[in-house]
Every structure is written in structure tokens, then in C-alpha cells.
N, C-alpha and C. Protein backbone atom coordinates (compact mmCIF):
# COMPACT_ATOMS: atom_id res chain seq x y z
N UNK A 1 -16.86 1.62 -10.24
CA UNK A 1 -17.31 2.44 -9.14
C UNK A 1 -16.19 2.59 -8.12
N UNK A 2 -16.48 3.56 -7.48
CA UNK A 2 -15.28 4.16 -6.63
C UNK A 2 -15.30 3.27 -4.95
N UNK A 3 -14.39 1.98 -4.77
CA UNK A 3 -14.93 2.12 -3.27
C UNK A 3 -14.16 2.88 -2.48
N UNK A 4 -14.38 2.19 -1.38
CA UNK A 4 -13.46 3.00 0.06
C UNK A 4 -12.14 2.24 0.33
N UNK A 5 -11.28 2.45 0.74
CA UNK A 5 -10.14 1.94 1.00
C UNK A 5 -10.27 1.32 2.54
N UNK A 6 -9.55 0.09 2.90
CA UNK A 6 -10.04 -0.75 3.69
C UNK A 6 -9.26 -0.15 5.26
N UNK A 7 -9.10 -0.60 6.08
CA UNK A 7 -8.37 -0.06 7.09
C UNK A 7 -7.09 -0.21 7.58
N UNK A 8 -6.93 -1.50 6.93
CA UNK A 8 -5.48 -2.14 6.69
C UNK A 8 -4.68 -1.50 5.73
N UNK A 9 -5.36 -1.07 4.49
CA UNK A 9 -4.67 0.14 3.84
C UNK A 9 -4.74 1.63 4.04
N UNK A 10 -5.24 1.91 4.84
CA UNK A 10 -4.87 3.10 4.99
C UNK A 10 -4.38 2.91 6.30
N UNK A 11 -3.92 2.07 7.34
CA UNK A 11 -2.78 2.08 8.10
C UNK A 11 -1.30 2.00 7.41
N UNK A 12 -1.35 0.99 6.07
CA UNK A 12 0.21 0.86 5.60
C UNK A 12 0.38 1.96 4.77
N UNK A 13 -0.85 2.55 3.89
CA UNK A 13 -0.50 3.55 3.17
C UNK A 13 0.23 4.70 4.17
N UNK A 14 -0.43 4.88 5.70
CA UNK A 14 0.07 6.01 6.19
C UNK A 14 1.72 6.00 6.87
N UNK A 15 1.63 4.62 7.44
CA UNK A 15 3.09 3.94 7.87
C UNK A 15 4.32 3.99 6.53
N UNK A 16 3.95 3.64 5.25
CA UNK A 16 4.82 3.91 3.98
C UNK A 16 5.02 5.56 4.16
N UNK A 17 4.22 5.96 3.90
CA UNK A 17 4.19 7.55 3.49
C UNK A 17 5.17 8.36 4.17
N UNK A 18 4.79 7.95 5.79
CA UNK A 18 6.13 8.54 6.64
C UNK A 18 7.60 7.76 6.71
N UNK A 19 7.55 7.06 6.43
CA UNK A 19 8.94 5.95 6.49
C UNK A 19 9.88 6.66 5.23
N UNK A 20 8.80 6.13 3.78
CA UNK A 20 9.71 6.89 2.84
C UNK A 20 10.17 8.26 2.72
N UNK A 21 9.01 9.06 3.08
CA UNK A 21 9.45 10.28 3.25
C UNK A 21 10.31 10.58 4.13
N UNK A 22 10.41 10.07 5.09
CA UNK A 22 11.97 10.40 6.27
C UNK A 22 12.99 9.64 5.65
N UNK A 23 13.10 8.69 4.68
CA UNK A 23 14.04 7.62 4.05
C UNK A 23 14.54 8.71 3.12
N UNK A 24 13.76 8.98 2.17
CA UNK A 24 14.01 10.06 0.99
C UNK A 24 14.52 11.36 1.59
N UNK A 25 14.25 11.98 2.31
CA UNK A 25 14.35 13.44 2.64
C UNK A 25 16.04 13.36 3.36
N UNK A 26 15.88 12.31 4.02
CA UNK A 26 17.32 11.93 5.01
C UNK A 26 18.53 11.71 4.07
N UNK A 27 18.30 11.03 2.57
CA UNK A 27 19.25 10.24 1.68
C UNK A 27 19.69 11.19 0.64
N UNK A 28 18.57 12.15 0.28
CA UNK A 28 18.56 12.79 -0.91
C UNK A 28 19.48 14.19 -0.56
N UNK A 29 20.54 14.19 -1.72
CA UNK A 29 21.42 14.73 -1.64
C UNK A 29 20.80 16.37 -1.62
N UNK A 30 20.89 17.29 -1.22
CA UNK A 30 20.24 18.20 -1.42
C UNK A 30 20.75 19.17 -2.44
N UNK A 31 22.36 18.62 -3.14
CA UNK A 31 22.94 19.30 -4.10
C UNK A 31 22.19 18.94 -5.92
N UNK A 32 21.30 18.00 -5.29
CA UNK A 32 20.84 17.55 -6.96
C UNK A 32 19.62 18.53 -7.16
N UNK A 33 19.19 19.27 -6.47
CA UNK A 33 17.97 20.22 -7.15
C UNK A 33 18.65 21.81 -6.56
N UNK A 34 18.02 22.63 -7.07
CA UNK A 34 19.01 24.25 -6.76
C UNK A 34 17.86 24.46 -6.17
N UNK A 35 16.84 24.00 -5.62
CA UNK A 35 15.53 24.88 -4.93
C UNK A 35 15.39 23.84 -3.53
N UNK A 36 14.76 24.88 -2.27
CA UNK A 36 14.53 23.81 -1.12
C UNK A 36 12.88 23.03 -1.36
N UNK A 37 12.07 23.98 -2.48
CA UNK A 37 11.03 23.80 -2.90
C UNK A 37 10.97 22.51 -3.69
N UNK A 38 11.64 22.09 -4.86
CA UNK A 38 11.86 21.48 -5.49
C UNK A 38 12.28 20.12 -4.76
N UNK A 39 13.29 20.35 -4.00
CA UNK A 39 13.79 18.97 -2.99
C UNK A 39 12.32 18.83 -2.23
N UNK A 40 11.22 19.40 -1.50
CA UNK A 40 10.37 18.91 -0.69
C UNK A 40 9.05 18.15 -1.68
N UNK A 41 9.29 18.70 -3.03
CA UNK A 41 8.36 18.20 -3.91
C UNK A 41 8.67 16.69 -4.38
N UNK A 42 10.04 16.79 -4.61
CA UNK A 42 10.08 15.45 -4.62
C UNK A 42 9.70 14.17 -3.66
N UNK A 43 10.34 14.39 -2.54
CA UNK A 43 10.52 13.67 -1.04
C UNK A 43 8.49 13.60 -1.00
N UNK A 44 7.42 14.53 -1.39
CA UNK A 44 6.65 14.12 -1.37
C UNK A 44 5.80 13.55 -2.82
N UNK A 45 6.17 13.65 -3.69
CA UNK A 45 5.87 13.08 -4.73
C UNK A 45 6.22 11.59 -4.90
N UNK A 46 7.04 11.18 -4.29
CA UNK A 46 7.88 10.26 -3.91
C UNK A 46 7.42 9.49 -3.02
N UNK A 47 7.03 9.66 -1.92
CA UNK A 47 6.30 9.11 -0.66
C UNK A 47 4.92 8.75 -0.90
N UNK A 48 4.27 9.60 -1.60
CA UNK A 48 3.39 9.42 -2.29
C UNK A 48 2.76 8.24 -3.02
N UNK A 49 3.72 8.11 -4.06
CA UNK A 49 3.63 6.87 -5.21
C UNK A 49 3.74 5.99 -4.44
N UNK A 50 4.72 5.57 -3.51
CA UNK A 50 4.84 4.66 -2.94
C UNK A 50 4.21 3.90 -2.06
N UNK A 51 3.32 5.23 -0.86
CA UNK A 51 2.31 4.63 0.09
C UNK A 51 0.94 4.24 -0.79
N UNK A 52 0.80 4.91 -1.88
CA UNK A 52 -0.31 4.15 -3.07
C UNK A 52 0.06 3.21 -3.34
N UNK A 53 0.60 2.82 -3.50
CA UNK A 53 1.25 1.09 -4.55
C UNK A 53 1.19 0.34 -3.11
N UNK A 54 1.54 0.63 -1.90
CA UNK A 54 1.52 -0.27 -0.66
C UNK A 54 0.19 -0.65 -0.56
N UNK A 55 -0.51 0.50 -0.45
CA UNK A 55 -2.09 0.28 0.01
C UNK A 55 -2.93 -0.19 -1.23
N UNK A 56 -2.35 -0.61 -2.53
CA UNK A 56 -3.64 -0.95 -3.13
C UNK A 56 -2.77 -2.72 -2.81
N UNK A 57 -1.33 -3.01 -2.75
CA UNK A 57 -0.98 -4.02 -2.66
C UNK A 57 -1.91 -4.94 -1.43
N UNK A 58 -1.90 -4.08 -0.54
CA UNK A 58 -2.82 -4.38 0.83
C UNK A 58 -3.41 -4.88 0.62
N UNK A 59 -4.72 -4.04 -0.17
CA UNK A 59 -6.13 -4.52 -0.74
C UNK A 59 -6.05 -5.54 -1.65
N UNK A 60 -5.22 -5.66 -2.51
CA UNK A 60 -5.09 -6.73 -3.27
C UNK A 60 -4.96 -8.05 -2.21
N UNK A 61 -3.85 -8.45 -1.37
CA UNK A 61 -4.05 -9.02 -0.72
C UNK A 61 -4.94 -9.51 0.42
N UNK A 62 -5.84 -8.23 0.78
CA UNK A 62 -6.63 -9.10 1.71
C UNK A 62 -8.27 -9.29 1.08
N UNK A 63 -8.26 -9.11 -0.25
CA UNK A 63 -9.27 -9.37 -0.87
C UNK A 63 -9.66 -10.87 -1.70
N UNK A 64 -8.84 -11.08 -1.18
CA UNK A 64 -8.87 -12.88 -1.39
C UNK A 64 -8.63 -13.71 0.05
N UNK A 65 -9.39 -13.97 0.40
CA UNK A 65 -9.16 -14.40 1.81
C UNK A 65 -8.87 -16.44 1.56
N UNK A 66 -8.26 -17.23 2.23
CA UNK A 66 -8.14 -18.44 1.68
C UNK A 66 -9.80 -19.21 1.81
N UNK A 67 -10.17 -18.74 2.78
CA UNK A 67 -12.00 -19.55 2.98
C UNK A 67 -12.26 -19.75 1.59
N UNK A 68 -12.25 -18.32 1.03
CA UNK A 68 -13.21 -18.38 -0.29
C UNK A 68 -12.42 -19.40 -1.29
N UNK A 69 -11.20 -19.96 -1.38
CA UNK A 69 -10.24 -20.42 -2.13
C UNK A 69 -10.98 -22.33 -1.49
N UNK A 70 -11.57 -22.51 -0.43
CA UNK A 70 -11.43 -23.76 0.37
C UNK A 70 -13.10 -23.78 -0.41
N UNK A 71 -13.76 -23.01 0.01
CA UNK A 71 -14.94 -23.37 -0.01
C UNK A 71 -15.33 -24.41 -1.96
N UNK A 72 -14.85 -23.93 -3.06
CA UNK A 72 -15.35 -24.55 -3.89
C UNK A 72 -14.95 -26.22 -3.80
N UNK A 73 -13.52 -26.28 -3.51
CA UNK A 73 -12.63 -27.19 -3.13
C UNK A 73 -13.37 -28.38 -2.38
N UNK A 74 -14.46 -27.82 -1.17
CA UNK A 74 -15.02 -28.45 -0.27
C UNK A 74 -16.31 -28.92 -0.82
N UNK A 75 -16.89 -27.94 -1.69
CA UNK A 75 -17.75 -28.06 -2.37
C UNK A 75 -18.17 -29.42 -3.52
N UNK A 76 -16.76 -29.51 -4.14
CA UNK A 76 -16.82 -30.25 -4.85
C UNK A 76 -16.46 -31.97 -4.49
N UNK A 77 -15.99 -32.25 -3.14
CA UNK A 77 -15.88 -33.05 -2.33
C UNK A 77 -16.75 -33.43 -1.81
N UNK A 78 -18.47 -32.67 -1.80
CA UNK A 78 -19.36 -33.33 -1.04
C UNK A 78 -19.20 -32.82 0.53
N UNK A 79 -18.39 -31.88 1.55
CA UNK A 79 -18.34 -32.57 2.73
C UNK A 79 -18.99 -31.20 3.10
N UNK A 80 -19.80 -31.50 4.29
CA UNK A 80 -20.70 -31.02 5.31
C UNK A 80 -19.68 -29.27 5.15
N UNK A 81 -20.16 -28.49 5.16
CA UNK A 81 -19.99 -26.98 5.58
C UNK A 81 -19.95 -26.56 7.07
N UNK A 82 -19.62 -26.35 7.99
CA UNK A 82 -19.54 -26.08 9.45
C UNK A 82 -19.10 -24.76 9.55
């Protein structure tokens, strides 16, 4: 099932997106494609992939929080929950 993307990722997805794209657009030689079309497709095709792979990294990371990592740990120790 499809969820929603969390808010933490779609702040880094949007912070990547513009970074690379001003990184890429600034670096990229403009003699390697013969079109200005072609150069803007890249710079966003490009920015693209990248602010995706940030933002699912995001989610990956804050979808394990350490509590849940403590709690069996604590669990199996017997000690009071607070």
C-alpha cells in the first residue's frame, strides 16, 4: 500500500532537489549536449533521482526509532516500563 511521505522527507527531498540541481546546472559543461533543452532535462532528471534516494533514506532512518530497539531488551530483563 501506498503511504505518505513523512515531513522530514519531504523537507530533505526538497533541500536535495535544489542543492543538486544548482550543483549540476552550475558544473555541467554545457558543451556535452547540443540542446539547452536537453542540458535542463538532465540537471532535472538528475536532481530528481537524487532528492528520491535522500527522502526514502530519511524514512528509512527515522522509521526505526531506538525506544523500539530498548523496549524488547527491557522486556526481557524484567524491569518496570516508565
Amino acid at each position: 500500500m501506498f503511504d505518505l511521505p513523512s515531513i522530514g522527507n519531504l523537507i530533505v527531498s526538497t533541500l536535495a532537489f535544489i542543492c543538486v540541481a544548482w550543483f549540476v546546472r552550475r558544473n555541467l559543461s554545457p558543451k556535452l549536449l547540443l540542446s539547452e533543452k536537453g542540458h535542463s532535462i538532465l540537471v532535472f532528471v538528475t536532481a530528481t533521482i537524487v532528492s528520491w534516494g535522500a527522502g526514502v533514506a530519511v524514512d528509512k532512518w527515522v522509521s526505526v526509532t531506538p525506544i523500539e530497539q530498548v523496549i524488547p531488551f527491557m522486556k526481557s530483563l524484567a524491569l518496570p516500563l516508565y
